[in-house]
Protein backbone atom coordinates (compact mmCIF):
# COMPACT_ATOMS: atom_id res chain seq x y z
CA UNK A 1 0.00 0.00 0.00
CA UNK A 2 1.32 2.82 -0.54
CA UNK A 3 -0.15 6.62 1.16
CA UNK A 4 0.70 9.84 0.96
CA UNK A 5 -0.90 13.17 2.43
CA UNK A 6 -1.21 16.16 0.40
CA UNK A 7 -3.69 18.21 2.44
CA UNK A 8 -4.13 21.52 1.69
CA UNK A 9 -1.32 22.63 4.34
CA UNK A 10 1.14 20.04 4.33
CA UNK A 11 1.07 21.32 -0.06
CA UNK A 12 1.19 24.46 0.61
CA UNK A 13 4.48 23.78 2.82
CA UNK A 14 6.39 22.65 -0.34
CA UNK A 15 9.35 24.10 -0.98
CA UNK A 16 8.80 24.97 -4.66
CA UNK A 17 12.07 24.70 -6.90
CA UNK A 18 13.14 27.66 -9.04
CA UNK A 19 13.65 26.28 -12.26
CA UNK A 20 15.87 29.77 -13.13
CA UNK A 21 18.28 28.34 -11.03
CA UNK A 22 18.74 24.21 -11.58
CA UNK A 23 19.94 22.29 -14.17
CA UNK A 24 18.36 19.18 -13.33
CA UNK A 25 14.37 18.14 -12.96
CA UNK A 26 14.00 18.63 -8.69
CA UNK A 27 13.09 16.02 -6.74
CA UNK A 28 9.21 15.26 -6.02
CA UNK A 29 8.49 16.34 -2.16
CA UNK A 30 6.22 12.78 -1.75
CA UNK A 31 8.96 11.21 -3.69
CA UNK A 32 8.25 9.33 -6.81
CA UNK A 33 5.88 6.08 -7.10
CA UNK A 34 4.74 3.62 -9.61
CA UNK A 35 1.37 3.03 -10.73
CA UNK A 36 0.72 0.39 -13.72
CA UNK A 37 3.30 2.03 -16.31
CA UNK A 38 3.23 5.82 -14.92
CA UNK A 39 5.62 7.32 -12.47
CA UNK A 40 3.72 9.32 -10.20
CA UNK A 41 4.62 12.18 -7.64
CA UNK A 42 4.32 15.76 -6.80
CA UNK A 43 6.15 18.74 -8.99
CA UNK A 44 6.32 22.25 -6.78
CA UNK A 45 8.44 24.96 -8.94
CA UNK A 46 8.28 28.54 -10.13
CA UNK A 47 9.36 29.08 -13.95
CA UNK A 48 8.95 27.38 -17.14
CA UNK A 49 10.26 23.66 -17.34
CA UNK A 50 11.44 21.92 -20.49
CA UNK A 51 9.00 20.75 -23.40
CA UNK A 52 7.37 17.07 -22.54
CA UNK A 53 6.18 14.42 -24.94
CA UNK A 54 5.31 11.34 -24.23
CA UNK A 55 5.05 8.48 -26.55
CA UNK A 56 4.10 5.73 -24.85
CA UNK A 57 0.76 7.29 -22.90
CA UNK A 58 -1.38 10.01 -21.39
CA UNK A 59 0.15 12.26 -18.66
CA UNK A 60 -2.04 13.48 -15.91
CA UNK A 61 -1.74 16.48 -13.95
CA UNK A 62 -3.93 17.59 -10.89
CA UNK A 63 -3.35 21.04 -9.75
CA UNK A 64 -3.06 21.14 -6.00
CA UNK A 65 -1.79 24.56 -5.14
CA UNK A 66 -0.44 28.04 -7.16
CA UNK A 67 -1.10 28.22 -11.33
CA UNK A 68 -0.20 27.23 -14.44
CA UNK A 69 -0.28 27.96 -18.02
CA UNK A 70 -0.48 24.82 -19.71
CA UNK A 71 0.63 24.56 -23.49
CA UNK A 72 -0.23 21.52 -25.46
CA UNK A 73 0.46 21.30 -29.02
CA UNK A 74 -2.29 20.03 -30.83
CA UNK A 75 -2.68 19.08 -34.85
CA UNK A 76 -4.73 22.35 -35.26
CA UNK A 77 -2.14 24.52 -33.22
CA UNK A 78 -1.24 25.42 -29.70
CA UNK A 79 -3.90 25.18 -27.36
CA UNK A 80 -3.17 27.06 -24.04
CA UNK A 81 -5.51 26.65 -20.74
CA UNK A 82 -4.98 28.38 -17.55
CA UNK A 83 -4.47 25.92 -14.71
CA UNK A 84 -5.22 26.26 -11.09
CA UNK A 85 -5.75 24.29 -7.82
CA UNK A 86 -8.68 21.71 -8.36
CA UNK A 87 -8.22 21.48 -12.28
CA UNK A 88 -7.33 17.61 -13.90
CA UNK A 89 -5.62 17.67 -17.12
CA UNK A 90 -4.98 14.87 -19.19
CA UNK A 91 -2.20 15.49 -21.83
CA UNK A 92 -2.72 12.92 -24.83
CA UNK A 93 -0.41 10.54 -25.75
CA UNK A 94 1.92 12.25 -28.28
CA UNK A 95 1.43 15.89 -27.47
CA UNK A 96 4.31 18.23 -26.87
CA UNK A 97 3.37 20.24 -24.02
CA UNK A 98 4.84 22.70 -21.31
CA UNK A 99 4.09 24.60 -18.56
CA UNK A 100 4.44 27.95 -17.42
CA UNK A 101 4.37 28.68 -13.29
CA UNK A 102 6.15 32.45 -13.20
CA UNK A 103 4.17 32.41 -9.48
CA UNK A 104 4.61 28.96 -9.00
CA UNK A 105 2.62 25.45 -9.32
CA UNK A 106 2.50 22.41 -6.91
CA UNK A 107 0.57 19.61 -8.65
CA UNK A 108 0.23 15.86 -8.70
CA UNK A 109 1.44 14.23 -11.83
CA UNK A 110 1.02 10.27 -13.46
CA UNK A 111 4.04 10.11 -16.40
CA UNK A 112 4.40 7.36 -18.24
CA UNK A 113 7.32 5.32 -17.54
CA UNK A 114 8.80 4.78 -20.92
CA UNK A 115 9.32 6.87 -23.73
CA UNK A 116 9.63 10.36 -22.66
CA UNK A 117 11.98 12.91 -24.59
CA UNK A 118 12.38 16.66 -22.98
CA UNK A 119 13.95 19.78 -24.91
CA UNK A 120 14.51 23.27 -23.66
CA UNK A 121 13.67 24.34 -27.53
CA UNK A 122 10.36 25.01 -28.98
CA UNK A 123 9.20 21.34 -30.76
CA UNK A 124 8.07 23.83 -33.19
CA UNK A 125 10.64 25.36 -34.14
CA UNK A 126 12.35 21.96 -33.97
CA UNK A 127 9.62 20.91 -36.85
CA UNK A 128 10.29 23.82 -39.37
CA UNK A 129 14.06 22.64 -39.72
């Protein structure tokens, strides 16, 4: 069994990571867990991480505390939704996507284990080449 609290003041306690300042993805504050073929934790940080995608499944996100601007890059163009505490996103298998937290984001995430790829430049961009 495995159990972890994330009530509303043991979340907000989260140190969130400055993503300015690392060079490497921080470490989830529940640690990391597995669930069928997802890794699953807890992501607190200010800033904008890398682009995602993820071939092998869905990724989902539940917003716990702070906001996000959630970009997903769909076959008719970027779609952008404003995330904040309470929302559940589900980011199709496939889809680059990336989030933007300039006040910070704690949330709740289920990645697929296997086949993941992360770039710091715009998939778009990336595409035109």
């Amino acid at each position: 069994m495995i159990v972890r609290d994330l009530n509303p003041e043991l979340v907000g306690a989260f140190t969130q990571a400055d993503l300015a300042t690392l060079d490497h993805e921080p470490e989830s504050p529940i640690g990391q867990f597995a669930f069928h073929d997802c890794i699953c934790g807890v992501a607190a940080f200010s800033g904008k991480p890398p682009w995602e995608h993820h071939a092998a499944g869905d990724e989902l996100l539940f917003v716990l505390a702070g906001e996000s601007e959630l970009t997903v890059l769909e076959d008719s163009g970027p779609v952008t939704r404003a995330l904040a505490p309470g929302r559940l996103v589900i980011v199709p298998q496939g889809r680059w996507h990336s989030n933007n937290a300039p006040d910070g984001v704690t949330f709740l995430y289920l990645t697929p284990r296997e086949g993941n790829e992360h770039s710091w430049d715009d998939p778009r961009t990336d595409r035109a080449r």
